[in-house]
C-alpha atoms as a PDB file:
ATOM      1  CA  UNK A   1       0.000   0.000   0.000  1.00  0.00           C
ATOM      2  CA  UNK A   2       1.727   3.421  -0.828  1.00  0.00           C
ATOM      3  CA  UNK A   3       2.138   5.101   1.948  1.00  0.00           C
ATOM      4  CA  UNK A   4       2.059   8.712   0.550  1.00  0.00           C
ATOM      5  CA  UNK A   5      -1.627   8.310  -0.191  1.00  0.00           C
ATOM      6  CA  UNK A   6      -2.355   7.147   3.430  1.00  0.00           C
ATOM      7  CA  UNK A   7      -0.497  10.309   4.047  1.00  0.00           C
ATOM      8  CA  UNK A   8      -2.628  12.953   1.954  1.00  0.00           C
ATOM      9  CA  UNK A   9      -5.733  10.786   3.609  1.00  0.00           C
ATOM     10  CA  UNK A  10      -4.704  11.795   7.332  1.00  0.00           C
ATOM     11  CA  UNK A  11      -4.124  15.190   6.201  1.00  0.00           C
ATOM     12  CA  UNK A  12      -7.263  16.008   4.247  1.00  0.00           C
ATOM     13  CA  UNK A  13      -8.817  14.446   7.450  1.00  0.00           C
ATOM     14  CA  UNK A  14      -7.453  16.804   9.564  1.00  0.00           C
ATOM     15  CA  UNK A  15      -7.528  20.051   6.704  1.00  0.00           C
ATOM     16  CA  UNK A  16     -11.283  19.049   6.663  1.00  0.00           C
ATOM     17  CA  UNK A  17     -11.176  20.057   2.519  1.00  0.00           C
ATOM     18  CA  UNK A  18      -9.441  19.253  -0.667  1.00  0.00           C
ATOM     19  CA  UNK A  19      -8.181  22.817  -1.190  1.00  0.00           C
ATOM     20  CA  UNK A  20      -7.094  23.474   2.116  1.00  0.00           C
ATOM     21  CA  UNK A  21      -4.999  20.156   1.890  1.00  0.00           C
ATOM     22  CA  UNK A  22      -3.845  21.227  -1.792  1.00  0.00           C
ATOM     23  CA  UNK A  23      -2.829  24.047  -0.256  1.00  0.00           C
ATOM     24  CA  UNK A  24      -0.880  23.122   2.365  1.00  0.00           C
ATOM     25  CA  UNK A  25       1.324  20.737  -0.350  1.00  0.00           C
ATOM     26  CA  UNK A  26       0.977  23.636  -2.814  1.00  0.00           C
ATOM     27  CA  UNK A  27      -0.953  21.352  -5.093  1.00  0.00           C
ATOM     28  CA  UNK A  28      -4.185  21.623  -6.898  1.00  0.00           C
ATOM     29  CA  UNK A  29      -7.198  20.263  -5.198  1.00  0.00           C
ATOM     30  CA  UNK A  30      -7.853  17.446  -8.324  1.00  0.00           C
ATOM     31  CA  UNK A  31      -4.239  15.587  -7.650  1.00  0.00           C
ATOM     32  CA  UNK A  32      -5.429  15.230  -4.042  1.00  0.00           C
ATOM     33  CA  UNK A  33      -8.498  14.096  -4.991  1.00  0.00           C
ATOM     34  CA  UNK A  34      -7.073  11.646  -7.567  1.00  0.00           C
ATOM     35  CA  UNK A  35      -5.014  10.143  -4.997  1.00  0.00           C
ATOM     36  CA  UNK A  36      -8.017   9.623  -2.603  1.00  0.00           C
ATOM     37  CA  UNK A  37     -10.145   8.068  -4.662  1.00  0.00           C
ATOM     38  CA  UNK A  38      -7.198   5.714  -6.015  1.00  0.00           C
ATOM     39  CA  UNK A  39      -6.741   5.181  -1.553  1.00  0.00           C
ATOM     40  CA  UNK A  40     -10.795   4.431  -1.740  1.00  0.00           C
ATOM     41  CA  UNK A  41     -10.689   1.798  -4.592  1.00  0.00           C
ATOM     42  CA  UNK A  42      -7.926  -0.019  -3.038  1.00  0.00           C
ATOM     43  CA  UNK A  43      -9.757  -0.327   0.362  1.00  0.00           C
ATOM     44  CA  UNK A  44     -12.907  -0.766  -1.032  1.00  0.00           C
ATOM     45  CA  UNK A  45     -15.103   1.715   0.503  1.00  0.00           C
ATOM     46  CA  UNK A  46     -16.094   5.311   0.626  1.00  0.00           C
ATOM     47  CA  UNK A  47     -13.344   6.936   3.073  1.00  0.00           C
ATOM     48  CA  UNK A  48     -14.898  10.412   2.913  1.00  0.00           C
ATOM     49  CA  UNK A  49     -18.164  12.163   2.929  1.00  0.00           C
ATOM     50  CA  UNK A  50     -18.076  15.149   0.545  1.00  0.00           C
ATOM     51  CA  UNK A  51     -20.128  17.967   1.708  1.00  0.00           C
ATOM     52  CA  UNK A  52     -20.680  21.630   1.053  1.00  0.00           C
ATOM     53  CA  UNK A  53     -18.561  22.217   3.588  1.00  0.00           C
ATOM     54  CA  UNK A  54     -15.689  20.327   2.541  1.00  0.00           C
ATOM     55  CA  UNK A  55     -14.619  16.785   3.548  1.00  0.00           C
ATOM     56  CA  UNK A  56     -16.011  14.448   6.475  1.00  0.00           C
ATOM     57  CA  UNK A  57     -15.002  11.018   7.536  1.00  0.00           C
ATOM     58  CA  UNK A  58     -17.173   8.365   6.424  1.00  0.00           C
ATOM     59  CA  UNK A  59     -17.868   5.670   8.750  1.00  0.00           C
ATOM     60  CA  UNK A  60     -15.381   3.456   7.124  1.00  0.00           C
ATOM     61  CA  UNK A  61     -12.186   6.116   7.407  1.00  0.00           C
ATOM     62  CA  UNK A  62     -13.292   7.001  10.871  1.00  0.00           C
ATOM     63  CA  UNK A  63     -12.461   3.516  11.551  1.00  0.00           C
ATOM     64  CA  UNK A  64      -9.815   2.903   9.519  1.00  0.00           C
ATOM     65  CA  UNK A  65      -7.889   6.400  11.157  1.00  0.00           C
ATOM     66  CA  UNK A  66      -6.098   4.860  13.802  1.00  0.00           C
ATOM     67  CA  UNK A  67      -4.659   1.778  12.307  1.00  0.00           C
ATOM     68  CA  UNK A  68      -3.566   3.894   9.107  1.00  0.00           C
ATOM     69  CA  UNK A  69      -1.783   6.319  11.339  1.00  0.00           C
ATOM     70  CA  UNK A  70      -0.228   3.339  13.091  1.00  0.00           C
ATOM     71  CA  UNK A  71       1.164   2.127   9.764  1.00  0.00           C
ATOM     72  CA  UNK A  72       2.367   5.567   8.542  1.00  0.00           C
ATOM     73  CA  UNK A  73       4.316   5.971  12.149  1.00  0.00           C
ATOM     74  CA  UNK A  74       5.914   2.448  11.612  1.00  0.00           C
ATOM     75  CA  UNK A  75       6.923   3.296   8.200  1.00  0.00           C
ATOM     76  CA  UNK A  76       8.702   6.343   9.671  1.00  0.00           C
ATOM     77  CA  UNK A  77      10.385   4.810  12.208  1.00  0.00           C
ATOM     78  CA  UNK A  78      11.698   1.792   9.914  1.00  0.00           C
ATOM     79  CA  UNK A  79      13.043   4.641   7.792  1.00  0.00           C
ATOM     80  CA  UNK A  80      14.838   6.258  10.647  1.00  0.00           C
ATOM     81  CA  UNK A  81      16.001   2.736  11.699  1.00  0.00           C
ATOM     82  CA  UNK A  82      17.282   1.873   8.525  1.00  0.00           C
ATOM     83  CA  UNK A  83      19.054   5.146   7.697  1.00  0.00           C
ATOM     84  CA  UNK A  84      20.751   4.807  11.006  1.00  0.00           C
ATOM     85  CA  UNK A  85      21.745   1.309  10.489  1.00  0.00           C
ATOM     86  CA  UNK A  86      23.440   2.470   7.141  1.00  0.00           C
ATOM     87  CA  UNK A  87      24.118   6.525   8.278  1.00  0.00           C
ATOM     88  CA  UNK A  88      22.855   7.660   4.881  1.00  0.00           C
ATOM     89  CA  UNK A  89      20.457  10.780   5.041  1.00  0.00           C
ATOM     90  CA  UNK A  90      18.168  10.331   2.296  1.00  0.00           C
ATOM     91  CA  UNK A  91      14.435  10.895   1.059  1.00  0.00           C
ATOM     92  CA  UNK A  92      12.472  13.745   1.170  1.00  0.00           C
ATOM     93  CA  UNK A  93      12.424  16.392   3.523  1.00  0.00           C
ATOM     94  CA  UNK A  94       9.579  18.765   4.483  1.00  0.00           C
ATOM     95  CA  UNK A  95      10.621  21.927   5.832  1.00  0.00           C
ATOM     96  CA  UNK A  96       8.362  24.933   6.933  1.00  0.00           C
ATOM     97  CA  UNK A  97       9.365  28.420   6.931  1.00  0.00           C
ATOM     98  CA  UNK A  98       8.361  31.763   8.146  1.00  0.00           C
ATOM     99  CA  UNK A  99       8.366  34.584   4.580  1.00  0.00           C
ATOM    100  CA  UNK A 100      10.649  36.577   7.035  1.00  0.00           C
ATOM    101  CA  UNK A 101      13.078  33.625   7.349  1.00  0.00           C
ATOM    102  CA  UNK A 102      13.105  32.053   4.155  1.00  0.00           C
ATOM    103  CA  UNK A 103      13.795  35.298   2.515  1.00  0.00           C
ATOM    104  CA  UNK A 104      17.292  35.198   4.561  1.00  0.00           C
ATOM    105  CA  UNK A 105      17.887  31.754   4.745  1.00  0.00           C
ATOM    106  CA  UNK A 106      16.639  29.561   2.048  1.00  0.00           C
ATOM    107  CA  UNK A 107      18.929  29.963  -1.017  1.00  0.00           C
ATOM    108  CA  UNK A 108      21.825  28.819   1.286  1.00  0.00           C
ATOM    109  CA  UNK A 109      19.493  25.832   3.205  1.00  0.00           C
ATOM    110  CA  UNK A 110      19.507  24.628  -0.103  1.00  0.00           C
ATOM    111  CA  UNK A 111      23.186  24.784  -1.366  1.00  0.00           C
ATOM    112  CA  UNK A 112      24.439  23.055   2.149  1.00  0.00           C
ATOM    113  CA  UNK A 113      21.834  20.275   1.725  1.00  0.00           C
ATOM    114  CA  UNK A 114      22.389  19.791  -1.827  1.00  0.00           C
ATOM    115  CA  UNK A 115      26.382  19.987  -1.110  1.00  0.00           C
ATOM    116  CA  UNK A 116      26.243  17.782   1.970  1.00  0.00           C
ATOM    117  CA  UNK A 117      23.466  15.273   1.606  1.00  0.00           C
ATOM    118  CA  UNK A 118      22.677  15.016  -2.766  1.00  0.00           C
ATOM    119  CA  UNK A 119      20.155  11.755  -1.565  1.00  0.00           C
ATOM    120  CA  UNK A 120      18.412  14.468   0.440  1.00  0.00           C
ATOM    121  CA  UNK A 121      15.145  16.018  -1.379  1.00  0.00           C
ATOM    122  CA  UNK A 122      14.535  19.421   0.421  1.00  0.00           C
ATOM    123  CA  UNK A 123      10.865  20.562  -0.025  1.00  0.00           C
ATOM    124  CA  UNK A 124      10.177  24.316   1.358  1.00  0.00           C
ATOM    125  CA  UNK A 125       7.051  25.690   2.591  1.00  0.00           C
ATOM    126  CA  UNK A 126       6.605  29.137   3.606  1.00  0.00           C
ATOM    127  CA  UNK A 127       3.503  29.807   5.817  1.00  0.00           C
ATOM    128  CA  UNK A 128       2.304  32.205   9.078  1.00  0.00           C
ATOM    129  CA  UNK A 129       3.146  31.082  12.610  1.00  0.00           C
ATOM    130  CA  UNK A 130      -0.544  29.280  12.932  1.00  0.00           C
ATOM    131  CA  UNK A 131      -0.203  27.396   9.628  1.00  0.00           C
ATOM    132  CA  UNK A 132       3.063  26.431  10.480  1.00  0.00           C
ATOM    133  CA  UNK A 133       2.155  24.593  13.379  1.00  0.00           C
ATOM    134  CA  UNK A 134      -0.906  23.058  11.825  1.00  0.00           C
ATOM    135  CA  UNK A 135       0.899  21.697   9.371  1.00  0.00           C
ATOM    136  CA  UNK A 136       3.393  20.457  11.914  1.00  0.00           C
ATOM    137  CA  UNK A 137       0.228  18.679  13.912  1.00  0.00           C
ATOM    138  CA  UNK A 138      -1.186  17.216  10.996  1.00  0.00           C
ATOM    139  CA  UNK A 139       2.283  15.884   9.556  1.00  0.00           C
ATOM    140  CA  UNK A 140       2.823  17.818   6.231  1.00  0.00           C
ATOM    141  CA  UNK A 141       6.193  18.827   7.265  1.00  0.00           C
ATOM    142  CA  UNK A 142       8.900  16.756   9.166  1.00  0.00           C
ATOM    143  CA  UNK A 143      10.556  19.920  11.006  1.00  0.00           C
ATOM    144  CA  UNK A 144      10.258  23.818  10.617  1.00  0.00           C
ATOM    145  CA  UNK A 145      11.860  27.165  12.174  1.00  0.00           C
ATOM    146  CA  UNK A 146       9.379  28.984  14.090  1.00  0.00           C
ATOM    147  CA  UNK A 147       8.876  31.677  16.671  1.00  0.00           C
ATOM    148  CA  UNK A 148       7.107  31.075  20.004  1.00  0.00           C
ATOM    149  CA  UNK A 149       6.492  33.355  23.085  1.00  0.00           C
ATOM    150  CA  UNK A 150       8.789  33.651  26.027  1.00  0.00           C
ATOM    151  CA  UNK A 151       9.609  30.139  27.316  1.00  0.00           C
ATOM    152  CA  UNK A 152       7.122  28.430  25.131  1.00  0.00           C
ATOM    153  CA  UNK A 153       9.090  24.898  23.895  1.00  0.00           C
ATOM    154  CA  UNK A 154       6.590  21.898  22.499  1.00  0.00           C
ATOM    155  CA  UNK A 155       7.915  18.326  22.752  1.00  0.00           C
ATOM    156  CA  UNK A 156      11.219  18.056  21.166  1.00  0.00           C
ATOM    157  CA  UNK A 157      11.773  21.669  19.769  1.00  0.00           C
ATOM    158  CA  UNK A 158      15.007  23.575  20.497  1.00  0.00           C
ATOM    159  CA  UNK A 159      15.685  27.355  21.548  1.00  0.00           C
ATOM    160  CA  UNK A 160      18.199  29.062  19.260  1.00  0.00           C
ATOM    161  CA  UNK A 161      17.805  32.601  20.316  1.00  0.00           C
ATOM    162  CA  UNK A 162      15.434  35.587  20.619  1.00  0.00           C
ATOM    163  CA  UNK A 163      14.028  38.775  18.101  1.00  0.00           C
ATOM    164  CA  UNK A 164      12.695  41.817  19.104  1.00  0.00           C
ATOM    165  CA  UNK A 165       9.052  42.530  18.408  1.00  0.00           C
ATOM    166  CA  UNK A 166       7.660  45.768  16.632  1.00  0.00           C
ATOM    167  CA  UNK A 167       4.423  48.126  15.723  1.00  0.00           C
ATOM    168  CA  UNK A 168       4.727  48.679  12.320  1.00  0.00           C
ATOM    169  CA  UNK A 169       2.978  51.591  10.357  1.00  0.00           C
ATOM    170  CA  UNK A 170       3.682  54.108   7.366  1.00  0.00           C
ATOM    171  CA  UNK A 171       6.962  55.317   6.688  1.00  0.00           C
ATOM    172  CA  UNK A 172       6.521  59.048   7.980  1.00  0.00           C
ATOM    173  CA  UNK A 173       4.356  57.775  10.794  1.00  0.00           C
ATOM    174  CA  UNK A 174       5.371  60.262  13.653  1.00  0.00           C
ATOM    175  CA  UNK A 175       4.198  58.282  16.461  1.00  0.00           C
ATOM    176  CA  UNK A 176       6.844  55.723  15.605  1.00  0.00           C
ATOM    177  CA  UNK A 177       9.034  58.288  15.468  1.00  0.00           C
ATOM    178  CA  UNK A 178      11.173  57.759  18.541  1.00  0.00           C
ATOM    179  CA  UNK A 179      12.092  53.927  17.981  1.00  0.00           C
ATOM    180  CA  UNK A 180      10.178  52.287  21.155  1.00  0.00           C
ATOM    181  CA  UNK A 181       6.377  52.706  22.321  1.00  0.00           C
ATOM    182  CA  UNK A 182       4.831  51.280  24.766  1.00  0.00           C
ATOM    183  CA  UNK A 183       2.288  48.095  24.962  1.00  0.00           C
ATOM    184  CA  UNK A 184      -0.650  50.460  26.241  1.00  0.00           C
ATOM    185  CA  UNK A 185      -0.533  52.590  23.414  1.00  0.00           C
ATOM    186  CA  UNK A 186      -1.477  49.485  21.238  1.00  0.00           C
ATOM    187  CA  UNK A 187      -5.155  50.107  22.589  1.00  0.00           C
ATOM    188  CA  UNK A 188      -5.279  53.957  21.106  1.00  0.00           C
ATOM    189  CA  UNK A 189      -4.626  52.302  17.396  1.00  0.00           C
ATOM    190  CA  UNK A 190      -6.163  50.567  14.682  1.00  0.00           C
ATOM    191  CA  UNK A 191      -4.084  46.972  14.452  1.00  0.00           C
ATOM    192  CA  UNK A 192      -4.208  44.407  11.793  1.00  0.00           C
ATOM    193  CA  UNK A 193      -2.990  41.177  13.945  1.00  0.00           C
ATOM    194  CA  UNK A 194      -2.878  37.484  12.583  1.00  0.00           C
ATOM    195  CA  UNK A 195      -6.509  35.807  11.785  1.00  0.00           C
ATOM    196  CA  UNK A 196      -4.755  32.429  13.215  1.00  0.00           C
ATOM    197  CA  UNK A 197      -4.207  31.902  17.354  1.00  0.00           C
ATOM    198  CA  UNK A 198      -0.649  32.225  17.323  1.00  0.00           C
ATOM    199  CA  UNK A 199       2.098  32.665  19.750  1.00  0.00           C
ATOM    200  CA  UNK A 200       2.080  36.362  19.113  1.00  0.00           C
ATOM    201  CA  UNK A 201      -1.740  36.501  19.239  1.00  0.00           C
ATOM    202  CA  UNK A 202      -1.692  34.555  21.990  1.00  0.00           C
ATOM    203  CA  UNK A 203       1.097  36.589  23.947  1.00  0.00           C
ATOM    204  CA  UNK A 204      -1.001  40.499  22.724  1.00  0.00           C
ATOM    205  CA  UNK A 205      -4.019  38.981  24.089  1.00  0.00           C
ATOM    206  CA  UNK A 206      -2.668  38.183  27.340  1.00  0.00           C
ATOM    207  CA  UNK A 207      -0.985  40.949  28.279  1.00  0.00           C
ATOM    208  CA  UNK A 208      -3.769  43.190  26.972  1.00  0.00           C
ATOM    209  CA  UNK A 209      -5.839  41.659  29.405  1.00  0.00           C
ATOM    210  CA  UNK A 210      -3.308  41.902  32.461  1.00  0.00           C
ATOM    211  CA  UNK A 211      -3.444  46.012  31.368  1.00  0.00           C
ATOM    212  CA  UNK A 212      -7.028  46.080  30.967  1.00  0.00           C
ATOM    213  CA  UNK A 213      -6.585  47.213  27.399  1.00  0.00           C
ATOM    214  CA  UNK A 214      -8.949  46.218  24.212  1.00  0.00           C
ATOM    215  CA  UNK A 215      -6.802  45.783  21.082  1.00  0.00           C
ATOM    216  CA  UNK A 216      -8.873  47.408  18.466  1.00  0.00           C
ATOM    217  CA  UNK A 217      -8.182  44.572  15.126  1.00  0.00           C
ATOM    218  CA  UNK A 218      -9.983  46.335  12.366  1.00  0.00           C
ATOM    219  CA  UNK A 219      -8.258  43.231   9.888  1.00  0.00           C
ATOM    220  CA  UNK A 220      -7.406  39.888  10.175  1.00  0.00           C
ATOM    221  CA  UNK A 221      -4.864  38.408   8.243  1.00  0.00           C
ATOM    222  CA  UNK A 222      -2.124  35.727   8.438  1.00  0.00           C
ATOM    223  CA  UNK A 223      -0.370  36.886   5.048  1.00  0.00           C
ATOM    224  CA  UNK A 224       3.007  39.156   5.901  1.00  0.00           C
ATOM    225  CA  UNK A 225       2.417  41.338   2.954  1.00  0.00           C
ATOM    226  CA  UNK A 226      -0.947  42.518   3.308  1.00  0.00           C
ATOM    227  CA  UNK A 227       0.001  43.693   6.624  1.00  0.00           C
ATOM    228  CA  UNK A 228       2.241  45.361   5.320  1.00  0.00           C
ATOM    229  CA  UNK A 229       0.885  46.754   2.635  1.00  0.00           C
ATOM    230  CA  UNK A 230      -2.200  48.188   4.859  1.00  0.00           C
ATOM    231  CA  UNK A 231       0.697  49.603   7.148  1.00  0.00           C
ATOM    232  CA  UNK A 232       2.510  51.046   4.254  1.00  0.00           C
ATOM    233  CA  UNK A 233      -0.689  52.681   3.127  1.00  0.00           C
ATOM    234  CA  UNK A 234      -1.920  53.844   6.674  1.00  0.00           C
ATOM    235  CA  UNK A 235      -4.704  51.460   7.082  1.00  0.00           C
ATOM    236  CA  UNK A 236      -3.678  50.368   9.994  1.00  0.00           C
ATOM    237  CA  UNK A 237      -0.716  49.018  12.135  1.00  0.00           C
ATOM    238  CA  UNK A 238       0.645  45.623  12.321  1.00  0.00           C
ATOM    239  CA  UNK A 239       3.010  44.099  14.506  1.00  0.00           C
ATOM    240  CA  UNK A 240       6.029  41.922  13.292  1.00  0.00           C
ATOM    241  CA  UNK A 241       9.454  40.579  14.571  1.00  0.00           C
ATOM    242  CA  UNK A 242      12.394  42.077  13.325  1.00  0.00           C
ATOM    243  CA  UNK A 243      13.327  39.859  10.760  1.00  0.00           C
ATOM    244  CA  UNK A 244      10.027  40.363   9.133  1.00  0.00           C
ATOM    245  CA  UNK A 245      11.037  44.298   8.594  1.00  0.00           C
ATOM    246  CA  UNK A 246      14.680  44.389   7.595  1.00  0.00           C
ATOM    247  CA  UNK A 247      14.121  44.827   4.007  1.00  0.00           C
ATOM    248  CA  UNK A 248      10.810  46.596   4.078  1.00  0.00           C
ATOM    249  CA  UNK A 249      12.500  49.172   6.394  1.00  0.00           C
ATOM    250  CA  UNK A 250      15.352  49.296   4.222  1.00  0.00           C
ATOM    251  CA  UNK A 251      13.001  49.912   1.024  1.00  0.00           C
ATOM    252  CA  UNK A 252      11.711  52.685   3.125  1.00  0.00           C
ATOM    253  CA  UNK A 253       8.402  51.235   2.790  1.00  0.00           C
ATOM    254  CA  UNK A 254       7.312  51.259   6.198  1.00  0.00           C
ATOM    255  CA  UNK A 255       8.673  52.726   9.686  1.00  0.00           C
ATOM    256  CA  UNK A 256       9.013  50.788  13.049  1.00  0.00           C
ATOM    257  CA  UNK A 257       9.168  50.951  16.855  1.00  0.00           C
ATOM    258  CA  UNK A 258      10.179  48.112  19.254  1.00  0.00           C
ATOM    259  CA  UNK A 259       7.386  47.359  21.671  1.00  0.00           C
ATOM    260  CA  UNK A 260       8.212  47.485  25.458  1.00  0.00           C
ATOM    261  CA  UNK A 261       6.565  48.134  29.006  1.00  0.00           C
ATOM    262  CA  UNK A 262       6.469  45.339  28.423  1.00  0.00           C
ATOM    263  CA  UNK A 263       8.897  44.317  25.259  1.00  0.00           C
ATOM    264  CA  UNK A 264       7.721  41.622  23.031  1.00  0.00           C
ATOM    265  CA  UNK A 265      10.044  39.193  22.721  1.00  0.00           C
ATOM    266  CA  UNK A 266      10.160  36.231  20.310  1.00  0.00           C
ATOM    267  CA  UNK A 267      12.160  33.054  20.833  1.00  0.00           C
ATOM    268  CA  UNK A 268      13.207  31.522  17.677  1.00  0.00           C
ATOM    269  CA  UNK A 269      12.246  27.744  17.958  1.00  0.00           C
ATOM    270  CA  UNK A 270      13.575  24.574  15.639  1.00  0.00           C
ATOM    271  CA  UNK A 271       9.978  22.248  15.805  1.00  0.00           C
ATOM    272  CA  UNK A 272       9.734  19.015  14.377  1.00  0.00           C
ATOM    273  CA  UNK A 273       6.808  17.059  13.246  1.00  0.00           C
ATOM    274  CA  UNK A 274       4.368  16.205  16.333  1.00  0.00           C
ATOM    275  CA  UNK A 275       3.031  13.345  14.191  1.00  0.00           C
ATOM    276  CA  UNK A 276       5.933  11.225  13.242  1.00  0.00           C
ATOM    277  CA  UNK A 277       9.553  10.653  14.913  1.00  0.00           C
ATOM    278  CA  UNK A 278      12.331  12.700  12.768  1.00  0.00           C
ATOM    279  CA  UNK A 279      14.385  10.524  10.028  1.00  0.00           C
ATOM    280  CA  UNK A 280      17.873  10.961  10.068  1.00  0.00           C
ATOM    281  CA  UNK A 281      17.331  13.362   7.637  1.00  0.00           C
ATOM    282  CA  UNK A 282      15.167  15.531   8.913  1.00  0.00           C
ATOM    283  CA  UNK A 283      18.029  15.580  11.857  1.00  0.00           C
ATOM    284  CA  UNK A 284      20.726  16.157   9.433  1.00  0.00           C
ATOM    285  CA  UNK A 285      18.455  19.498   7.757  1.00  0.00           C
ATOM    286  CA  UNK A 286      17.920  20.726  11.192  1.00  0.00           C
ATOM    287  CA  UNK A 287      21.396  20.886  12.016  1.00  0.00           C
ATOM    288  CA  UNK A 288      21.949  23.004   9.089  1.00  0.00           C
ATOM    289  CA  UNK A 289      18.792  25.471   9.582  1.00  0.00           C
ATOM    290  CA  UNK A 290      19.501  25.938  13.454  1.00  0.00           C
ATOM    291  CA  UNK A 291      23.386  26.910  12.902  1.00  0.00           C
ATOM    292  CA  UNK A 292      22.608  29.225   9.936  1.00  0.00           C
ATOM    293  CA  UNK A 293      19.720  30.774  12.284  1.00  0.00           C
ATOM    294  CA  UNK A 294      22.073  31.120  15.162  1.00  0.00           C
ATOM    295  CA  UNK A 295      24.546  32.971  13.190  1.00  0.00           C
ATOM    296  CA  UNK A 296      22.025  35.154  11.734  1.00  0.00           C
ATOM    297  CA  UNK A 297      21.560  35.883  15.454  1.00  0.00           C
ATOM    298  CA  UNK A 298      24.498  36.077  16.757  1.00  0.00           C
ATOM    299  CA  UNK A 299      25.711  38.224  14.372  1.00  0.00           C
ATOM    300  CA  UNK A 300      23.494  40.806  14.881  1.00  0.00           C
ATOM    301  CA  UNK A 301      21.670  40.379  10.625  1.00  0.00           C
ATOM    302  CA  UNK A 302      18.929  40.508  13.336  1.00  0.00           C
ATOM    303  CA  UNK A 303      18.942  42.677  15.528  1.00  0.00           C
ATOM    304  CA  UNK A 304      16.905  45.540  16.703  1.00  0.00           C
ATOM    305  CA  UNK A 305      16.220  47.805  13.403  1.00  0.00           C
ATOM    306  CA  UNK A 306      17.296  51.365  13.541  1.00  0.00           C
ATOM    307  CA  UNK A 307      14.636  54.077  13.949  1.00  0.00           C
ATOM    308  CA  UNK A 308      13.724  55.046   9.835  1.00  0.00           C
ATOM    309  CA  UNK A 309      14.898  57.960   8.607  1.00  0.00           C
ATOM    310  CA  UNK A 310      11.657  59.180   7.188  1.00  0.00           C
ATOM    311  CA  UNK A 311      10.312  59.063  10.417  1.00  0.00           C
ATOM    312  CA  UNK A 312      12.925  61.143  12.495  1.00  0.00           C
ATOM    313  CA  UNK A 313      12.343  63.661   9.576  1.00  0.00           C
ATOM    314  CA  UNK A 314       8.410  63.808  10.446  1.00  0.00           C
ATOM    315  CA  UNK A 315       9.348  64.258  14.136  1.00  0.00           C
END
């Protein structure tokens, strides 16, 4: 039985539609559906109940779920046994990025993997913090590079180092104008925050509470450059980490001021798959994504961002 289709049957289970499972595999809806319905002839039954609403589990995949799942997390770890055994890395490789971090990091990811490990097959996926982890739950990628809130660490993931957190707005916004603002005046301001519960959404929300403040989110969105773009335009403000802004900042597109009172700090997290043990490699590609992150780190590429020109200017 090929295991790739029980694999695109667990995750259209748990995407709860074709598209939203095409999507996270940057497919088109019809190949997942193809592959399905191959899965349903071979087992002999209807697996899914197709709805308005997207996809349900029939009767018969409701049942057949767990022992699926069992053979898709023995197929894993036979992998990972064997590749041990023989310390080859090779097979594919699912890795999920932040936009902000694959901008910096993904050209090189490739070249070491290619140089160091040519049976690897790197797949990368760029996606917002919630999608990111859904897609780690539901086991469309084997590991990813993530951020998380203060002391926030799932099963098996690994601290490399922290990023500053910002309000972002237009570039001759003059409230940003002096670099750093504090939390409470995020309740005077019209915010476009992430649509998905994040660890940032997650972290505002708290704290807004503690300070008895009401964020006011006229959008909703968990794409990076439509919050932008409203910011750029006025429309609102949006808050990112740092390595979200370098080159928007740089472009002079938008300005920037570091949240504190108190500062919102980002740890940036290496996560693996919550569904399956990591292959060797998987291991061997996290390696080389957590020490090019740390030097991006340590090196300061990400550090706190200047205060914008164009904004001292409208001060």
């Amino acid at each position: 039985m090929d295991v790739e289709r029980l694999r695109l049957f667990v995750l259209v289970a748990h995407c709860g539609s074709l598209t939203k499972a095409a999507n996270a595999l940057d497919t088109v809806p019809p190949v997942i559906s193809r592959s399905i319905n191959a899965l349903e002839t071979e087992l002999g039954g209807r697996l899914f109940d197709r709805t308005g609403r997207g996809m349900k589990l029939s009767e018969l995949g409701e049942a057949l779920m767990p022992e699926i799942e069992a053979l898709i997390s023995a197929s894993d770890q036979l992998l990972a046994r064997a590749q041990s055994r023989i310390g080859t890395a090779s097979g594919q490789v699912q890795l999920g990025l932040l936009r902000s971090f694959s901008d910096k990091l993904s050209e090189e990811i490739i070249e070491q993997v290619a140089m160091r490990f040519p049976a690897v097959s790197l797949r990368i996926q760029e996606g917002a913090i919630g999608q990111i982890d859904q897609w780690l739950e539901d086991g469309t990628l084997d590991l990813a590079l993530s951020l998380r809130e203060n002391g926030e660490r799932r099963d098996g993931e690994k601290s490399i180092g922290h990023v500053p957190t910002y309000l972002v707005g237009a570039a001759d916004d003059a409230l940003l104008a002096q670099g750093e603002i504090p939390f409470a005046a995020l309740g005077r301001v019209r915010l476009v925050l992430s649509a998905i519960k994040c660890s940032l959404r997650t972290q505002l929300d708290r704290i807004s509470e503690e300070q008895s403040i009401t964020l006011n989110a006229v959008v909703e969105t968990d794409s990076v450059p439509l919050s932008l773009k409203l910011a750029a335009t006025g429309q609102g403000y949006t808050i990112l980490s740092s390595p979200a802004l370098l080159r928007p900042v740089e472009n002079d597109m938008v300005s920037c001021a570091r949240i504190i009172e108190p500062p919102l700090n980002h740890f940036v997290n290496i996560c693996y798959s919550m569904r399956r043990s990591p292959s060797l490699a998987a291991q061997e590609v996290g390696k080389i994504v957590e020490a090019l992150a740390r030097t991006e780190i340590q090196s300061g590429a990400w550090r706190p961002l200047p205060v914008p020109r164009r904004a001292l200017v409208a001060e």
